[in-house]
PDB file of N, CA and C in Angstrom:
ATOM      1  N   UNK A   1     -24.812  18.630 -12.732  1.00  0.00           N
ATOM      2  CA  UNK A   1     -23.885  19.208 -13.673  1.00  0.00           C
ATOM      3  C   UNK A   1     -23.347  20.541 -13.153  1.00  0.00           C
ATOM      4  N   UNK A   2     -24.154  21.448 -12.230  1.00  0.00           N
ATOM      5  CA  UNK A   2     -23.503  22.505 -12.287  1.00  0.00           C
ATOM      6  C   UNK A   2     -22.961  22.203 -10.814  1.00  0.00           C
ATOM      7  N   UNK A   3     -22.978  21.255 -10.467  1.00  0.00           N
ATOM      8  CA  UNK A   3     -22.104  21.011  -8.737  1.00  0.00           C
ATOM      9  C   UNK A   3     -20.482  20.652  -9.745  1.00  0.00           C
ATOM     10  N   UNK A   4     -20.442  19.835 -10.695  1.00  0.00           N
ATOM     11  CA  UNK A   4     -19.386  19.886 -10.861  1.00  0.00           C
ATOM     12  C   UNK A   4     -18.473  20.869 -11.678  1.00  0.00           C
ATOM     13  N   UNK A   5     -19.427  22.085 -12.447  1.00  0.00           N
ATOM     14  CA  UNK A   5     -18.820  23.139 -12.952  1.00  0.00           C
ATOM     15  C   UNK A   5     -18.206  23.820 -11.606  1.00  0.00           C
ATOM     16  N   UNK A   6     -18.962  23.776 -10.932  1.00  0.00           N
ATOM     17  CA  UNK A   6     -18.203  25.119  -9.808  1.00  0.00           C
ATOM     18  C   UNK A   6     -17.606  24.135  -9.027  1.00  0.00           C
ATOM     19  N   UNK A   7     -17.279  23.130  -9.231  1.00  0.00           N
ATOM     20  CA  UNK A   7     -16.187  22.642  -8.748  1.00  0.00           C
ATOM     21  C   UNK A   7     -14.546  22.997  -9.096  1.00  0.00           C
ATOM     22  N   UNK A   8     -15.159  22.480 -10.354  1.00  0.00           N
ATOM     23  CA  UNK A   8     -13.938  23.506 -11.311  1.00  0.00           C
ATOM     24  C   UNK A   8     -13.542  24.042 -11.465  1.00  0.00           C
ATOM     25  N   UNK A   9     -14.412  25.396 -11.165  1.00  0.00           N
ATOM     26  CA  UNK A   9     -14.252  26.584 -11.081  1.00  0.00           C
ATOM     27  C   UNK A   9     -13.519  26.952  -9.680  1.00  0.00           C
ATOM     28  N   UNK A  10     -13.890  26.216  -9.055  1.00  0.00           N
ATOM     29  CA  UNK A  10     -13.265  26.478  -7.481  1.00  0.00           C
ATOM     30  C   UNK A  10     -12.070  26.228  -7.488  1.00  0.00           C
ATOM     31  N   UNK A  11     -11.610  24.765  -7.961  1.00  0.00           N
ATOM     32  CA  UNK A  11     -10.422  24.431  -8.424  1.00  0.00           C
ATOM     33  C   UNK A  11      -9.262  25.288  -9.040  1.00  0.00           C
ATOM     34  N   UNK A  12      -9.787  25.781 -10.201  1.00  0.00           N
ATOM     35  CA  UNK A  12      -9.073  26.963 -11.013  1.00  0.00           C
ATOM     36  C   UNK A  12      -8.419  27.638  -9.835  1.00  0.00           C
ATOM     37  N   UNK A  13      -9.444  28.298  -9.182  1.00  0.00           N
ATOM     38  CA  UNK A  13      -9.232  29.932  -8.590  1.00  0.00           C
ATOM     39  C   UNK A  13      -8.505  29.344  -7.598  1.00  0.00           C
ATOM     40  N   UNK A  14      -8.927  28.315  -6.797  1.00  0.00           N
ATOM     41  CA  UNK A  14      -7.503  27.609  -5.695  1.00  0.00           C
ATOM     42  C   UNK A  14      -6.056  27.599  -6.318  1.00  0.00           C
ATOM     43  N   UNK A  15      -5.995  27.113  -7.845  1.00  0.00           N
ATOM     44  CA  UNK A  15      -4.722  27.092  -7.768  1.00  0.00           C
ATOM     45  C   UNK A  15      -4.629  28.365  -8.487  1.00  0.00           C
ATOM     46  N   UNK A  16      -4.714  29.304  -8.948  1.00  0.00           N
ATOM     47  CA  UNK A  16      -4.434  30.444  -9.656  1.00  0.00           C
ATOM     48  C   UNK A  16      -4.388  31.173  -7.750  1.00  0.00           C
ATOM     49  N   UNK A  17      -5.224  31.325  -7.004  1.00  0.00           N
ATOM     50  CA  UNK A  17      -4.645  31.789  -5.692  1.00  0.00           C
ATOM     51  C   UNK A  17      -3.508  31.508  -5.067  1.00  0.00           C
ATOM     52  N   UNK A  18      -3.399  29.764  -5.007  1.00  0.00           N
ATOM     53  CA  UNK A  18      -2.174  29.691  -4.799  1.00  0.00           C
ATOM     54  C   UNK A  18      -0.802  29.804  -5.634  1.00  0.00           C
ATOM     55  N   UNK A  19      -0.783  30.243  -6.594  1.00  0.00           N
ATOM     56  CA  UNK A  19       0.153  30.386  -7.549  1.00  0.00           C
ATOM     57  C   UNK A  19       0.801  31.862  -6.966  1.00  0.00           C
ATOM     58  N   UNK A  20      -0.673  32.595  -7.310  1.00  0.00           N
ATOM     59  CA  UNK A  20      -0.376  34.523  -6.680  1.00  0.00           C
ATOM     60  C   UNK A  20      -0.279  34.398  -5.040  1.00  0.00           C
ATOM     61  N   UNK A  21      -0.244  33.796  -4.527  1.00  0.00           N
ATOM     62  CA  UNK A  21       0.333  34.104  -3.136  1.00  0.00           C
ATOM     63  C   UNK A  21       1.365  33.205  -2.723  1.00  0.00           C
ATOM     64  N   UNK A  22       2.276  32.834  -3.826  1.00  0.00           N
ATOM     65  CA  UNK A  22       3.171  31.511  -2.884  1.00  0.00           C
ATOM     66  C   UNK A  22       4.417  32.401  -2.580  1.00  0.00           C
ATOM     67  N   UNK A  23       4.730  32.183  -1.765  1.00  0.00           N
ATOM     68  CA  UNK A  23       5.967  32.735  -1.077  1.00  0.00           C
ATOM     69  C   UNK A  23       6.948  33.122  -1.603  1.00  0.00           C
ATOM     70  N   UNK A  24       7.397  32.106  -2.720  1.00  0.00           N
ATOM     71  CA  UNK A  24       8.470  31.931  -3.124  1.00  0.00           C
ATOM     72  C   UNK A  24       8.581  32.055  -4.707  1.00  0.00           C
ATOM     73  N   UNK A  25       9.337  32.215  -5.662  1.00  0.00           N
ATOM     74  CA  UNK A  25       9.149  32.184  -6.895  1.00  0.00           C
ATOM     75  C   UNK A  25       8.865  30.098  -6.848  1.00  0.00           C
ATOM     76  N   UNK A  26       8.414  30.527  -8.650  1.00  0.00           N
ATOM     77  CA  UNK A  26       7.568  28.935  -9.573  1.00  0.00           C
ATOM     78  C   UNK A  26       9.059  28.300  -9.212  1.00  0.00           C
ATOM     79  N   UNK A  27      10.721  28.692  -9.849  1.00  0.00           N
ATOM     80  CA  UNK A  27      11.639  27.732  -9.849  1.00  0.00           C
ATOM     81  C   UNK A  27      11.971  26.969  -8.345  1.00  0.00           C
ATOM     82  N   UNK A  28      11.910  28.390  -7.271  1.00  0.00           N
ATOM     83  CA  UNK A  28      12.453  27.136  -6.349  1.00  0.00           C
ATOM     84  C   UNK A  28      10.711  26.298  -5.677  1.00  0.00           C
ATOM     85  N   UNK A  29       9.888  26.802  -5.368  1.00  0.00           N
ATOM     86  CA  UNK A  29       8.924  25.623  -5.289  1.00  0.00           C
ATOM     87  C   UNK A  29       9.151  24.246  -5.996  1.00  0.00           C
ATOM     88  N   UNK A  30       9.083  24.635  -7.234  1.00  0.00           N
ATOM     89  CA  UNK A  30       9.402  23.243  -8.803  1.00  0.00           C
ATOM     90  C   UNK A  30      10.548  22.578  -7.853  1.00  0.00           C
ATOM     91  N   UNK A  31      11.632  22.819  -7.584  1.00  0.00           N
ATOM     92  CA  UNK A  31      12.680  22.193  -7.123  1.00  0.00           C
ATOM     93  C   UNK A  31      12.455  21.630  -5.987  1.00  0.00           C
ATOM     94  N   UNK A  32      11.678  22.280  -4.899  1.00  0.00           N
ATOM     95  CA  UNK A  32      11.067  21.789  -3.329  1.00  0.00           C
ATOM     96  C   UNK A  32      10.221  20.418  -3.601  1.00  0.00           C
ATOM     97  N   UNK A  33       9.505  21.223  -4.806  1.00  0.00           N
ATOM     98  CA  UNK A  33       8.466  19.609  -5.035  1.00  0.00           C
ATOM     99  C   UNK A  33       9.236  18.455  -5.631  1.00  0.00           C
ATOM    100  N   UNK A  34      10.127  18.378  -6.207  1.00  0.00           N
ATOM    101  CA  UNK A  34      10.904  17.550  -6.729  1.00  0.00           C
ATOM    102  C   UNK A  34      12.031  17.040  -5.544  1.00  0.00           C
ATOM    103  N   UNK A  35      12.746  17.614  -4.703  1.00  0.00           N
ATOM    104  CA  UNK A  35      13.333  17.107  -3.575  1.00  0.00           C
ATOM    105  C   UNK A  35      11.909  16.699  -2.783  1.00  0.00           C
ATOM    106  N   UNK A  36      10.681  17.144  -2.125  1.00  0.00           N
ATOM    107  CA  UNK A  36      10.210  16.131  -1.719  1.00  0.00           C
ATOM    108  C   UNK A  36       9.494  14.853  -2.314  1.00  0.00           C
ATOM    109  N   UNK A  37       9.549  14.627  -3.671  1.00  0.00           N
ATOM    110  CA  UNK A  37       9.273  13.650  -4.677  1.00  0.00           C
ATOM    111  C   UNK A  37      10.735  12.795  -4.018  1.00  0.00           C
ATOM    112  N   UNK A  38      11.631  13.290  -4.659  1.00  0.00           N
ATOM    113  CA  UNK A  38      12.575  12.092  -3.995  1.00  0.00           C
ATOM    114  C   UNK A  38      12.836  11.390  -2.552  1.00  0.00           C
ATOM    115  N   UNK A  39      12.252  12.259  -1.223  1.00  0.00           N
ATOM    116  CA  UNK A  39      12.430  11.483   0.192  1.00  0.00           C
ATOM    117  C   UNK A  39      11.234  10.981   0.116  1.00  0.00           C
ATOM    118  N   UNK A  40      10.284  11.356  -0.735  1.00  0.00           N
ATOM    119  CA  UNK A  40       8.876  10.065  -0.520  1.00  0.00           C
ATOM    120  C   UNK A  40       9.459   9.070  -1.554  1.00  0.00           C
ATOM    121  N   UNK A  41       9.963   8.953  -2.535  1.00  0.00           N
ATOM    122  CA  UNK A  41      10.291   7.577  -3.243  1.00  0.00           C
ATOM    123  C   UNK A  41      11.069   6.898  -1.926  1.00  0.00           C
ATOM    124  N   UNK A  42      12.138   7.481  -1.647  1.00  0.00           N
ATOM    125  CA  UNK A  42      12.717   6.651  -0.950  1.00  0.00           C
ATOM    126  C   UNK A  42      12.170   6.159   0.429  1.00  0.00           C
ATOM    127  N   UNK A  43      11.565   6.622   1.080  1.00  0.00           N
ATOM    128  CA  UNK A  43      10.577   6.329   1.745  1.00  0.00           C
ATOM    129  C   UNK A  43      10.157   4.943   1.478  1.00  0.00           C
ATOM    130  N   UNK A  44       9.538   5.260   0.001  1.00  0.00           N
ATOM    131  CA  UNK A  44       8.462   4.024  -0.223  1.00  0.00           C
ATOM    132  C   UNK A  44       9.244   3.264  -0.212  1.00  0.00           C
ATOM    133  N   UNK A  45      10.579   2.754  -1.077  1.00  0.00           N
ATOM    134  CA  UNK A  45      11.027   1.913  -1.250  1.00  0.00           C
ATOM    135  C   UNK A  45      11.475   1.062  -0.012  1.00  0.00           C
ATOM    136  N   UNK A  46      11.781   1.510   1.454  1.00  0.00           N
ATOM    137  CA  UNK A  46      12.237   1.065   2.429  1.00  0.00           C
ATOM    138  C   UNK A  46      10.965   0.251   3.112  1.00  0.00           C
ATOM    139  N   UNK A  47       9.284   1.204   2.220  1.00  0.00           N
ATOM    140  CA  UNK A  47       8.469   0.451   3.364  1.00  0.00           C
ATOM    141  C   UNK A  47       7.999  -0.409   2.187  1.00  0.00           C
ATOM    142  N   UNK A  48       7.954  -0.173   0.947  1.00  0.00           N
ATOM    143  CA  UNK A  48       7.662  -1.996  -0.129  1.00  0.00           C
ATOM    144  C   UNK A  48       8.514  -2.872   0.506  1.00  0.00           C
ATOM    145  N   UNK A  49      10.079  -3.079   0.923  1.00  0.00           N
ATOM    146  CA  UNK A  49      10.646  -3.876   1.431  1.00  0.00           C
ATOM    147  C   UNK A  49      10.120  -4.301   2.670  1.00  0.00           C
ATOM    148  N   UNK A  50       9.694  -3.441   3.522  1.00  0.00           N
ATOM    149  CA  UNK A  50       9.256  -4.280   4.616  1.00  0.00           C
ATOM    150  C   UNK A  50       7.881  -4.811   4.612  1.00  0.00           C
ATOM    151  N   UNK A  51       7.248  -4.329   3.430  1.00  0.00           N
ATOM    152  CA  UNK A  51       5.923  -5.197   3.185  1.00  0.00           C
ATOM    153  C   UNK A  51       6.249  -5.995   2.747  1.00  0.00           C
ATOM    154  N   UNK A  52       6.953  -6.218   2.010  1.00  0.00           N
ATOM    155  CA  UNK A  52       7.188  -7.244   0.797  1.00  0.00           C
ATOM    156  C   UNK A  52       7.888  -8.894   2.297  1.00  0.00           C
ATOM    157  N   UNK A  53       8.696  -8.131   3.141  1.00  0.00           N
ATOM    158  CA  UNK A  53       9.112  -9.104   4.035  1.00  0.00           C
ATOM    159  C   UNK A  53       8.616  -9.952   4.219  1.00  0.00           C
ATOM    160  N   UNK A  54       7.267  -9.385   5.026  1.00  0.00           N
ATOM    161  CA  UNK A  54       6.412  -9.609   6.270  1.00  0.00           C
ATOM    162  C   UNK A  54       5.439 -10.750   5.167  1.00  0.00           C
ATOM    163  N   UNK A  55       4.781 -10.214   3.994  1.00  0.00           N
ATOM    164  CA  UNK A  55       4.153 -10.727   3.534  1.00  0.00           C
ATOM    165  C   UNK A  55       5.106 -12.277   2.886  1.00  0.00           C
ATOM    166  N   UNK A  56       5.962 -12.057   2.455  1.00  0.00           N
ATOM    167  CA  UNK A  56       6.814 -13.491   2.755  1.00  0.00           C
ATOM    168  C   UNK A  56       6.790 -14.235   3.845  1.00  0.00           C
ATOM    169  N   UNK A  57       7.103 -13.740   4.728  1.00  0.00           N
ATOM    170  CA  UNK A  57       7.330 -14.680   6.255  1.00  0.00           C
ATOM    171  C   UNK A  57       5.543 -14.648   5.935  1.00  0.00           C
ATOM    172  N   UNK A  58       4.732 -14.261   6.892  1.00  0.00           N
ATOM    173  CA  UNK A  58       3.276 -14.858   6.318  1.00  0.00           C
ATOM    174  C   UNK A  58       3.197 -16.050   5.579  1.00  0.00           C
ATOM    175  N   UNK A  59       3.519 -15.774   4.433  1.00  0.00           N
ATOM    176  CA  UNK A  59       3.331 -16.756   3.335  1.00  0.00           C
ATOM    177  C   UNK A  59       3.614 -18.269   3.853  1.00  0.00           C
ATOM    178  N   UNK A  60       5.243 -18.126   4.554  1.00  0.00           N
ATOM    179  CA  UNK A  60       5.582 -19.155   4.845  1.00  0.00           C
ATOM    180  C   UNK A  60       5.184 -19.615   6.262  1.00  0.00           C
ATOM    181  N   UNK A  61       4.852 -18.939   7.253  1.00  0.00           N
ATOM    182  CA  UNK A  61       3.609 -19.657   7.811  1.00  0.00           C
ATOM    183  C   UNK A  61       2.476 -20.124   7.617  1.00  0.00           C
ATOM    184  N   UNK A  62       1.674 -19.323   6.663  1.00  0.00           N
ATOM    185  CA  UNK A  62       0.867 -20.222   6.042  1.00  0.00           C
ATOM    186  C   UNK A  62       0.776 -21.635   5.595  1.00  0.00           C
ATOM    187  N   UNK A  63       1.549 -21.473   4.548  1.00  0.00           N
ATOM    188  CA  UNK A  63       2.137 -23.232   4.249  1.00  0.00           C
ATOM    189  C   UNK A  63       2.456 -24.211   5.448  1.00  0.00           C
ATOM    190  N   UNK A  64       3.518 -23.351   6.400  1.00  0.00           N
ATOM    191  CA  UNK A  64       3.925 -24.390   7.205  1.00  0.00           C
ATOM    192  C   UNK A  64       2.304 -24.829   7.839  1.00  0.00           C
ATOM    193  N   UNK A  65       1.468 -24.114   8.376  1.00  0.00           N
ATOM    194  CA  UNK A  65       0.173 -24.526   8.929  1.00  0.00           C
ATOM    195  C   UNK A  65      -0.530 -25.224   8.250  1.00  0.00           C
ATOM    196  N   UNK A  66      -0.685 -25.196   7.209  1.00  0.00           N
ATOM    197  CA  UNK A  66      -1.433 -25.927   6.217  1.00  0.00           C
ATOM    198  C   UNK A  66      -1.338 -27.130   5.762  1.00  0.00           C
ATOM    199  N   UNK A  67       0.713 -27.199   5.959  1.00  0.00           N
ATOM    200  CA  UNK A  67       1.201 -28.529   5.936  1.00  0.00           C
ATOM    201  C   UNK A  67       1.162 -29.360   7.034  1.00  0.00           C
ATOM    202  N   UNK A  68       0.590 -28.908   8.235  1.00  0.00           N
ATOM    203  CA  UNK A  68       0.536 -29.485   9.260  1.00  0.00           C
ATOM    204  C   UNK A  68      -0.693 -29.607   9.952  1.00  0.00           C
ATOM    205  N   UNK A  69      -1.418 -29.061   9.297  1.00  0.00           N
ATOM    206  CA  UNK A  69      -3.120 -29.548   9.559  1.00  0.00           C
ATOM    207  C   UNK A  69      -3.703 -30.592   8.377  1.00  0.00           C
ATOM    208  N   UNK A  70      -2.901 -30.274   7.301  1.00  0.00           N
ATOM    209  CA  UNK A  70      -3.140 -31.599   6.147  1.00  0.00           C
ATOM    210  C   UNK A  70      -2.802 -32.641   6.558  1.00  0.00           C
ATOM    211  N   UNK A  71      -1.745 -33.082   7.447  1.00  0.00           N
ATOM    212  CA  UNK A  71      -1.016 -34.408   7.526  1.00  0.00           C
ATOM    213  C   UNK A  71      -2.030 -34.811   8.986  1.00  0.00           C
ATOM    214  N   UNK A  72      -2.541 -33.358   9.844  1.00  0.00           N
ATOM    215  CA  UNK A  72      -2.893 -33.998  10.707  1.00  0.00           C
ATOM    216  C   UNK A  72      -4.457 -34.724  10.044  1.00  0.00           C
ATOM    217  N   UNK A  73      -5.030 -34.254   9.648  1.00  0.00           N
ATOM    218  CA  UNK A  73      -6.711 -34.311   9.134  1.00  0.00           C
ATOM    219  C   UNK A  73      -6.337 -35.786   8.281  1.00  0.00           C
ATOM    220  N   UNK A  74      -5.220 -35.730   7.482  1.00  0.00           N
ATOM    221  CA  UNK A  74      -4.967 -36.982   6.758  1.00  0.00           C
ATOM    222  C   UNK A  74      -4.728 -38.431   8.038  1.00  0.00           C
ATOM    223  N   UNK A  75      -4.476 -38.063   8.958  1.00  0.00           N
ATOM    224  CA  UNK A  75      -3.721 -39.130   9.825  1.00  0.00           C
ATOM    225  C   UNK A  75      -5.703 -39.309  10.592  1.00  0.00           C
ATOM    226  N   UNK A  76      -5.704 -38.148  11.056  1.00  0.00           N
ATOM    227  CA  UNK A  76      -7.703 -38.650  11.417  1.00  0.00           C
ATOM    228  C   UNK A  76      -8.279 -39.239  10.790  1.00  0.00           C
ATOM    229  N   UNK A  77      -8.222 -38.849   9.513  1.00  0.00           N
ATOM    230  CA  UNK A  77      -9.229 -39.674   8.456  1.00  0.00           C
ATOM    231  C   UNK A  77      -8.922 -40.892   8.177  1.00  0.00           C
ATOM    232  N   UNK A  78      -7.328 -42.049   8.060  1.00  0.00           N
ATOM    233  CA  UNK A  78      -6.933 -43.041   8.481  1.00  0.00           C
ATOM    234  C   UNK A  78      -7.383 -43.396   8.932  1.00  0.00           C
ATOM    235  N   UNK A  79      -7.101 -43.454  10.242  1.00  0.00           N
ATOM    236  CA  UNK A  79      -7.637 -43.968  11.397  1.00  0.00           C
ATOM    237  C   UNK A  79      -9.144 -43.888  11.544  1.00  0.00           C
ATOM    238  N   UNK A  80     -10.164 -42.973  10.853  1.00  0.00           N
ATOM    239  CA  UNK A  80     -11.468 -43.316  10.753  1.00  0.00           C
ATOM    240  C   UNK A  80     -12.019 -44.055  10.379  1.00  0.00           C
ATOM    241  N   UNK A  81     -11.067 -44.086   8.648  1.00  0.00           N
ATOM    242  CA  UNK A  81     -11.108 -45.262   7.742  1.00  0.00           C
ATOM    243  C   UNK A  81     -11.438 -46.806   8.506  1.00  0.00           C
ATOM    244  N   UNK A  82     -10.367 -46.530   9.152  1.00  0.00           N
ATOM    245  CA  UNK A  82      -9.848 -48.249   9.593  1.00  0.00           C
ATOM    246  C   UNK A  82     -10.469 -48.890  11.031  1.00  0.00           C
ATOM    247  N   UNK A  83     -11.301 -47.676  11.491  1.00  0.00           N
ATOM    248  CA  UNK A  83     -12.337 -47.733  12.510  1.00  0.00           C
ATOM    249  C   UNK A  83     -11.378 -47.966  14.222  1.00  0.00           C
ATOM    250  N   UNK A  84     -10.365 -47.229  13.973  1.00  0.00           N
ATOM    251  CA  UNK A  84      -9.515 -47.083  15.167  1.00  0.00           C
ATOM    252  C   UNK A  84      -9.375 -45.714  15.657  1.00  0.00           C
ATOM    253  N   UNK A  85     -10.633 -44.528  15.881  1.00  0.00           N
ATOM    254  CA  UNK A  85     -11.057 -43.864  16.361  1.00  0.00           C
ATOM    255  C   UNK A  85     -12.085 -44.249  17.279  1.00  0.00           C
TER     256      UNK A  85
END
């Protein structure tokens, strides 16, 4: 319990330090953090699309493999059936 009070406490005084020593006034920081809020959205959005791609194409290799080890395993097992292995 008291590892996480003075955690807290540490916490506080980090940001109350960094508040009293930031360079710049609260408005334009607020505004810095908000322009870099927007090049990380957009960011993300360019790399969900290319996850989102990749994990499609995947997908559809998958299937295609799956459809083609089913037909093969189906065509073995035939032919096991029918004792022409």
């Amino acid at each position: 319990m008291k590892f996480f009070l003075g955690l807290l406490v540490g916490f506080g005084l980090g940001v109350a330090a960094g508040l009293l020593l930031a360079p710049q006034p609260g408005e334009a920081t607020l505004a810095q953090i908000g322009e870099q809020g927007v090049m990380l959205s957009n960011r993300s959005a360019g790399l969900v699309e290319k996850i989102r791609s990749r994990a499609t194409d995947a997908l559809s290799q998958g299937r295609e493999i799956y459809s083609q080890t089913k037909e093969e395993l189906t065509d073995r097992y035939s032919k096991a059936k029918s004792g022409q292995l």
